[in-house]
PDB file of N, CA and C in Angstrom:
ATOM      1  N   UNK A   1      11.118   0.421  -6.077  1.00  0.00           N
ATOM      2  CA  UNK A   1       9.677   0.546  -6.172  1.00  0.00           C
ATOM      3  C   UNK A   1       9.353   2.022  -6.298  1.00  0.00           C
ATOM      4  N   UNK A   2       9.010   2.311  -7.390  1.00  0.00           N
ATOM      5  CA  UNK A   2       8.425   3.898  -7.363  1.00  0.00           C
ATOM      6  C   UNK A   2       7.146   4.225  -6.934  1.00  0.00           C
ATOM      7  N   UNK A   3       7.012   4.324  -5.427  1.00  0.00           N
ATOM      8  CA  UNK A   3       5.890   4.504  -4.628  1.00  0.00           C
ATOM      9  C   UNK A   3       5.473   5.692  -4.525  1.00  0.00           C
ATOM     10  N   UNK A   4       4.343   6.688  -4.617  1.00  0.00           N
ATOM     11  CA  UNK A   4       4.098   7.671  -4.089  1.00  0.00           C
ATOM     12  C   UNK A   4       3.815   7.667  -2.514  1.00  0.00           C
ATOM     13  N   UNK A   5       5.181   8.080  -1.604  1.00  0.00           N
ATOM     14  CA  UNK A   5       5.154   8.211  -0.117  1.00  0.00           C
ATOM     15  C   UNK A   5       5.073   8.873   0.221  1.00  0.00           C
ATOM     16  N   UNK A   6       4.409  10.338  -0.356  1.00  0.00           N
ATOM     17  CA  UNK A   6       4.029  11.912   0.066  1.00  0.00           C
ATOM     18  C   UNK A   6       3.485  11.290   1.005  1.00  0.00           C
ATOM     19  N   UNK A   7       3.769  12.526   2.467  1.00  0.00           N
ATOM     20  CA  UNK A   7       2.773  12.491   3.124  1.00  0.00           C
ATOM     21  C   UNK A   7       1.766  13.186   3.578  1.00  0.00           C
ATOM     22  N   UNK A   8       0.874  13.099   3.578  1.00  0.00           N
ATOM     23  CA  UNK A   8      -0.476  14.204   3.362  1.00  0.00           C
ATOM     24  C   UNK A   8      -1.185  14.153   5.011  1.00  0.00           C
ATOM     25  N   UNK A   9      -1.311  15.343   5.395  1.00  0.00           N
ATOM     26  CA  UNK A   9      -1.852  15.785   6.763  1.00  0.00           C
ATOM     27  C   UNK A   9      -3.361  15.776   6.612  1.00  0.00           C
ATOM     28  N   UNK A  10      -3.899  14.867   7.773  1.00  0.00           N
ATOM     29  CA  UNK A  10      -5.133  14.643   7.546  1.00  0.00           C
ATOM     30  C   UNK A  10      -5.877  15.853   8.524  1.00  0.00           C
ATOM     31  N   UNK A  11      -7.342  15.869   8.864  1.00  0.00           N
ATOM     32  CA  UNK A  11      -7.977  16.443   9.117  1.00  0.00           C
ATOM     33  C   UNK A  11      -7.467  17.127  10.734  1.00  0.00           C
ATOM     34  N   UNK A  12      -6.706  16.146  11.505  1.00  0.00           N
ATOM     35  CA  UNK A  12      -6.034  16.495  12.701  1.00  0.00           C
ATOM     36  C   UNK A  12      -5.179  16.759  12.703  1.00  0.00           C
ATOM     37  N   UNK A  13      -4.570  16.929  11.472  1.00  0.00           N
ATOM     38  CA  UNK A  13      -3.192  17.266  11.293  1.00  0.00           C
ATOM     39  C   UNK A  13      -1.957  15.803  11.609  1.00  0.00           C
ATOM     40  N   UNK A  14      -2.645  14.734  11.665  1.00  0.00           N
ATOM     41  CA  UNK A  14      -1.527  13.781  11.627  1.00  0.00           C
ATOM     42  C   UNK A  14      -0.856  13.551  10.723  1.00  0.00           C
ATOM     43  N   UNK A  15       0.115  13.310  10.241  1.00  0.00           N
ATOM     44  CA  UNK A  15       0.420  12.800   8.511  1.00  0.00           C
ATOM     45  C   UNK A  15       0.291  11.250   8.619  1.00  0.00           C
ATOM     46  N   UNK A  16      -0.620  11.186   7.538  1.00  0.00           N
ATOM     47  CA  UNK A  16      -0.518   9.579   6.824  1.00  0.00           C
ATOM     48  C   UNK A  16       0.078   9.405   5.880  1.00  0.00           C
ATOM     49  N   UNK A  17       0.736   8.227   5.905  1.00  0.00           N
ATOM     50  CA  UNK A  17       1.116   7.557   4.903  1.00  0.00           C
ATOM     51  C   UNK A  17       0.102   7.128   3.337  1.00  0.00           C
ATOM     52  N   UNK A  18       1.102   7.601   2.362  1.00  0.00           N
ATOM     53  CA  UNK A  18       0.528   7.294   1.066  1.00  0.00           C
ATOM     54  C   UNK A  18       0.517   5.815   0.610  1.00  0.00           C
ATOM     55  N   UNK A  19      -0.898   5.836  -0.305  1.00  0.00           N
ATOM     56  CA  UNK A  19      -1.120   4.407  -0.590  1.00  0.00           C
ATOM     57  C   UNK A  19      -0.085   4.540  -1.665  1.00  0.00           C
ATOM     58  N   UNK A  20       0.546   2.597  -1.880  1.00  0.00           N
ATOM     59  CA  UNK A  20       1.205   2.428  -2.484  1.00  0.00           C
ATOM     60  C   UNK A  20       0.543   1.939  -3.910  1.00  0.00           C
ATOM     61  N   UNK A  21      -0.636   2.650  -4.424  1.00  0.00           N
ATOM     62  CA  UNK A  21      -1.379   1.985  -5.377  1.00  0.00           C
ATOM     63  C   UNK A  21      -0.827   3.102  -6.695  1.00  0.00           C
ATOM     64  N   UNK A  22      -0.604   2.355  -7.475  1.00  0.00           N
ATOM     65  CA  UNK A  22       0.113   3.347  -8.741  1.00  0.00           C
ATOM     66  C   UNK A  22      -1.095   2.981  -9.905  1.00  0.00           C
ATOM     67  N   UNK A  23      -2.077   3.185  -9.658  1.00  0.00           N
ATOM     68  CA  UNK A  23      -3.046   2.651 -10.821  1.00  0.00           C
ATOM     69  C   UNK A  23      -3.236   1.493 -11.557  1.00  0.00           C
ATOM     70  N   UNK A  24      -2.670   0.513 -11.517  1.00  0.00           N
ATOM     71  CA  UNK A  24      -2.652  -0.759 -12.336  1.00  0.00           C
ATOM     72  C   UNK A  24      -3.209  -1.434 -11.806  1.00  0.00           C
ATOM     73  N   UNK A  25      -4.084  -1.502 -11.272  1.00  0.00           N
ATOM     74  CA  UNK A  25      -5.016  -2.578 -10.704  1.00  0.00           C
ATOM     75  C   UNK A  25      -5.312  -3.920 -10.858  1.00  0.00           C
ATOM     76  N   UNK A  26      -5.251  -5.118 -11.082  1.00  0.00           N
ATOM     77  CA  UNK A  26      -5.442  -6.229 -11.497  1.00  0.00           C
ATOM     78  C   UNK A  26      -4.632  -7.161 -10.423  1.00  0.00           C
ATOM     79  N   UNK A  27      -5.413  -7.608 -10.429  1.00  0.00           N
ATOM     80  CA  UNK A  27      -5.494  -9.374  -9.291  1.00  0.00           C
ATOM     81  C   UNK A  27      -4.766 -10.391  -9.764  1.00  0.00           C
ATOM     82  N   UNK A  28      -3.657 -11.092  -9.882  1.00  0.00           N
ATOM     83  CA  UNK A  28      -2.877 -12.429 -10.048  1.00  0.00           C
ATOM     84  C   UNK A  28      -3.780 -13.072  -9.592  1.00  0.00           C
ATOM     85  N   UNK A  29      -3.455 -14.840  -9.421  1.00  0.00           N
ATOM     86  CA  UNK A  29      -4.097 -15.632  -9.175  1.00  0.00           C
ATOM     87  C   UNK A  29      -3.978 -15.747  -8.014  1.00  0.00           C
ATOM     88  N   UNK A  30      -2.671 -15.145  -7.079  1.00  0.00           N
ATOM     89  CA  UNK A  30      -2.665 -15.197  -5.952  1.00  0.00           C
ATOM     90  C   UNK A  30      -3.372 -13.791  -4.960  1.00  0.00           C
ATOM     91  N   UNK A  31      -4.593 -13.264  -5.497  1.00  0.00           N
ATOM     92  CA  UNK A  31      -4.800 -12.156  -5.241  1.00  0.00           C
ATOM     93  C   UNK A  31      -3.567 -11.311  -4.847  1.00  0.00           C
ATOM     94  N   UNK A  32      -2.398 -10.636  -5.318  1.00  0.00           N
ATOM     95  CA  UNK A  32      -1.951  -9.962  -5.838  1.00  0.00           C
ATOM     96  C   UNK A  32      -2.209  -9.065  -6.477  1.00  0.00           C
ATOM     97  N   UNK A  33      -2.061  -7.723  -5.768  1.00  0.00           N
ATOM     98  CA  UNK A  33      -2.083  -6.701  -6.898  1.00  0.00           C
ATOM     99  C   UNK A  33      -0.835  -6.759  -7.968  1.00  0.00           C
ATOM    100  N   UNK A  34      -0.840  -6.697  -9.211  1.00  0.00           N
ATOM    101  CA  UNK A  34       0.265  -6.639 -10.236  1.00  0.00           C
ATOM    102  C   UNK A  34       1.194  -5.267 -10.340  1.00  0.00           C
ATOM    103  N   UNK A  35       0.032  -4.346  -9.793  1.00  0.00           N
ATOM    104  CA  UNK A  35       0.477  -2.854  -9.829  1.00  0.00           C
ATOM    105  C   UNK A  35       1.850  -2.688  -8.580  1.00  0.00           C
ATOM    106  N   UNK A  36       0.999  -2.614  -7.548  1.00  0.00           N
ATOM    107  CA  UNK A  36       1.350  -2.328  -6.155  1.00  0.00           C
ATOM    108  C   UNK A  36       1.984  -3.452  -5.340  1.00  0.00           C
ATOM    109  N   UNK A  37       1.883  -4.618  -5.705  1.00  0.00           N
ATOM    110  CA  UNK A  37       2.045  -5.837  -5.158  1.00  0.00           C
ATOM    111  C   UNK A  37       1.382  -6.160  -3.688  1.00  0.00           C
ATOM    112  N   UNK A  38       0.494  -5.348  -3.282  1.00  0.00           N
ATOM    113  CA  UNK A  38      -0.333  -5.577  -1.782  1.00  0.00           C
ATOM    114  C   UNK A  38      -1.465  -6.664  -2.178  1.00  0.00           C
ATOM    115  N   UNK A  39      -1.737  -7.619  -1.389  1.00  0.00           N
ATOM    116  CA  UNK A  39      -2.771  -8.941  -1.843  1.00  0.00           C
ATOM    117  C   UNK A  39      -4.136  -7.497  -1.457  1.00  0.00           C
ATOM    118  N   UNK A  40      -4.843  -8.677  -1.633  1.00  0.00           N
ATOM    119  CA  UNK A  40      -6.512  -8.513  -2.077  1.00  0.00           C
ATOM    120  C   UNK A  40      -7.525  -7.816  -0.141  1.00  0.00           C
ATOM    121  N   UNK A  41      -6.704  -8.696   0.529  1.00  0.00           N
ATOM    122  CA  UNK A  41      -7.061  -8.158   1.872  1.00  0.00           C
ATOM    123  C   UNK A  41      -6.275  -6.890   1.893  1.00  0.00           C
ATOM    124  N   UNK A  42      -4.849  -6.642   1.978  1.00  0.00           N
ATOM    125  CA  UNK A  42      -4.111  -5.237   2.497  1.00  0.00           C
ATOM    126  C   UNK A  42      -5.028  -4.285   1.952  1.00  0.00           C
ATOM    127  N   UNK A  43      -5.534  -4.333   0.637  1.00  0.00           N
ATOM    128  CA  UNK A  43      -6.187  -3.291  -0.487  1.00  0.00           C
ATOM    129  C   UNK A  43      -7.610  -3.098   0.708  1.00  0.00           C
ATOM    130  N   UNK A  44      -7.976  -4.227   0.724  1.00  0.00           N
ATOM    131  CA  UNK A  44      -9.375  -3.715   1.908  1.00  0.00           C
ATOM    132  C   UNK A  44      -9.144  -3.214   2.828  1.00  0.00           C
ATOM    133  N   UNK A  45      -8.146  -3.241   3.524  1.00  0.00           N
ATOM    134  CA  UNK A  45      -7.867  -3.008   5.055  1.00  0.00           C
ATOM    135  C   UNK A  45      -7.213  -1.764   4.820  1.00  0.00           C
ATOM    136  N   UNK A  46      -6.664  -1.140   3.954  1.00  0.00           N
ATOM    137  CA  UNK A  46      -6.002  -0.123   4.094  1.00  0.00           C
ATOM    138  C   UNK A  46      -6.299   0.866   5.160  1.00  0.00           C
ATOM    139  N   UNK A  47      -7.338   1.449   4.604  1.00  0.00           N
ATOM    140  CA  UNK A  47      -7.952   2.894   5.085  1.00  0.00           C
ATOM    141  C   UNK A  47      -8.367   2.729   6.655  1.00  0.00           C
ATOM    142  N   UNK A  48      -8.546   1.419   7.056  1.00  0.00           N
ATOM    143  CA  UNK A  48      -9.010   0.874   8.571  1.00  0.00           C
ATOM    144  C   UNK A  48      -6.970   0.857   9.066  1.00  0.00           C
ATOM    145  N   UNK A  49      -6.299   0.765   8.596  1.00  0.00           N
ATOM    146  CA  UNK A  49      -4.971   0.700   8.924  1.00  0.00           C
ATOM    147  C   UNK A  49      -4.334   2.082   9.444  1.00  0.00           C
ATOM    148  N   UNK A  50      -3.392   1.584  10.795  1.00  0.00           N
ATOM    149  CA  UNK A  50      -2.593   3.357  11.065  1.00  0.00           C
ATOM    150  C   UNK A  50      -1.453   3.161  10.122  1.00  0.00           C
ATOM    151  N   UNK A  51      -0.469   4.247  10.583  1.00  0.00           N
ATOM    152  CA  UNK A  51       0.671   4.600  10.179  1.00  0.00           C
ATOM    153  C   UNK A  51       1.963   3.001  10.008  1.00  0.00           C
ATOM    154  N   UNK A  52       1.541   2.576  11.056  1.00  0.00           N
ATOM    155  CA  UNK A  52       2.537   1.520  11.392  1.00  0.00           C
ATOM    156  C   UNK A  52       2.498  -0.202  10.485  1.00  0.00           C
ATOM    157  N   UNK A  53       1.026   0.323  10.432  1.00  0.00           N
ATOM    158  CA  UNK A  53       0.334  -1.463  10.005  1.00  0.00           C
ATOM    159  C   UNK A  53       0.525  -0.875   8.342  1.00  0.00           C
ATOM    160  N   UNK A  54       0.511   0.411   7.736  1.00  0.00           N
ATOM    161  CA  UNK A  54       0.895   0.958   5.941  1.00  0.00           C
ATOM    162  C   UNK A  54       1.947   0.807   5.671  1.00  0.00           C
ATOM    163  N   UNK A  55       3.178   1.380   6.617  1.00  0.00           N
ATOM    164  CA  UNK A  55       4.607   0.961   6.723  1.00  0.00           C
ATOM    165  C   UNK A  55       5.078  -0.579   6.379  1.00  0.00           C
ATOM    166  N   UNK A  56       4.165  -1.289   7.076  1.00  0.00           N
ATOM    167  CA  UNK A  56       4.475  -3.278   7.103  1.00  0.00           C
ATOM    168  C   UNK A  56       3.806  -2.850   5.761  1.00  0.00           C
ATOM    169  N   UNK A  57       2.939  -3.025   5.556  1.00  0.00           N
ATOM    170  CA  UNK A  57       2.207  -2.652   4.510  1.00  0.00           C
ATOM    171  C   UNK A  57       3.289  -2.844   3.179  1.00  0.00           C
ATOM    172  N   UNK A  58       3.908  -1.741   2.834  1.00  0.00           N
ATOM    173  CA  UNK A  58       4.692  -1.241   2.353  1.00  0.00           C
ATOM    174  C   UNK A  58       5.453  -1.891   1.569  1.00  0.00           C
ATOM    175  N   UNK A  59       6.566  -2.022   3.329  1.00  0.00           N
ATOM    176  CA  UNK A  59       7.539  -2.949   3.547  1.00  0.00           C
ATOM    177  C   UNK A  59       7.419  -4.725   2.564  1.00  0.00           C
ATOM    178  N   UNK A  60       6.079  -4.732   2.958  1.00  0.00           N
ATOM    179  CA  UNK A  60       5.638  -6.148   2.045  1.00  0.00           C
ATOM    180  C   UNK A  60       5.479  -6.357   1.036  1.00  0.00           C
ATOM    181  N   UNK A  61       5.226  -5.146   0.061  1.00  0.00           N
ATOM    182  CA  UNK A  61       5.130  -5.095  -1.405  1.00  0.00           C
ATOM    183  C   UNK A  61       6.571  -4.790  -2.337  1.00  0.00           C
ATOM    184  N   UNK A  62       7.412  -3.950  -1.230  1.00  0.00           N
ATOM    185  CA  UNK A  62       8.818  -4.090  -1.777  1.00  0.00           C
ATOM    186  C   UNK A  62       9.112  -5.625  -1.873  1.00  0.00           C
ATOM    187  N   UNK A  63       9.434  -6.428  -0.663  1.00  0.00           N
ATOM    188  CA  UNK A  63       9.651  -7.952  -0.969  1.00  0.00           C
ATOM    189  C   UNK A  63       9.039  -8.590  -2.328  1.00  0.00           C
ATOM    190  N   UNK A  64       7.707  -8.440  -2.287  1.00  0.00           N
ATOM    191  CA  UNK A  64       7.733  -8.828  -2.907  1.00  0.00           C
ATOM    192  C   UNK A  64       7.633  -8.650  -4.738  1.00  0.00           C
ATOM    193  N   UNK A  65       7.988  -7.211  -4.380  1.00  0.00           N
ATOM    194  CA  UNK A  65       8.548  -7.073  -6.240  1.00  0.00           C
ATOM    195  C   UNK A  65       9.724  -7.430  -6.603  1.00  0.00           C
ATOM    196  N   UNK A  66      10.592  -7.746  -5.613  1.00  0.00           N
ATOM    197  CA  UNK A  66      11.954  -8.127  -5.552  1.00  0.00           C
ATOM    198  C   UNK A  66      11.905  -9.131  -6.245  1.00  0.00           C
ATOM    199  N   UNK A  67      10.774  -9.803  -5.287  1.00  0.00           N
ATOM    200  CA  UNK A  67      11.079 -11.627  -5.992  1.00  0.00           C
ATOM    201  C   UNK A  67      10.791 -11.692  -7.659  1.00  0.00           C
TER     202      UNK A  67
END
């Protein structure tokens, strides 16, 4: 998966994790992103998400480009 996983220091200096959105935007029928492979909720929830819940995050869009 060629993810951009820079990590960029936010205003407190924590580092967050980079979104795994590579520009391709578009919805499958299974709300699926086609780009990124994160469904239609992860994409909303992101930015409300820490470090740990982007990681699963992540972790879930590798699976499923695999398949």
């Amino acid at each position: 998966m060629s993810v951009n996983k820079e990590a960029k220091p936010t205003q407190n200096n924590a580092v967050q994790v980079a979104s795994p959105c590579i520009r391709h935007c578009c919805l499958d029928n299974n709300d699926i992103c086609v780009g990124c492979k994160r469904t239609l909720q992860e994409i909303i929830d992101w930015q409300s998400f820490d470090n740990e819940q982007k990681n699963a995050v992540i972790r879930a869009c590798q699976s499923r480009k695999a398949c």
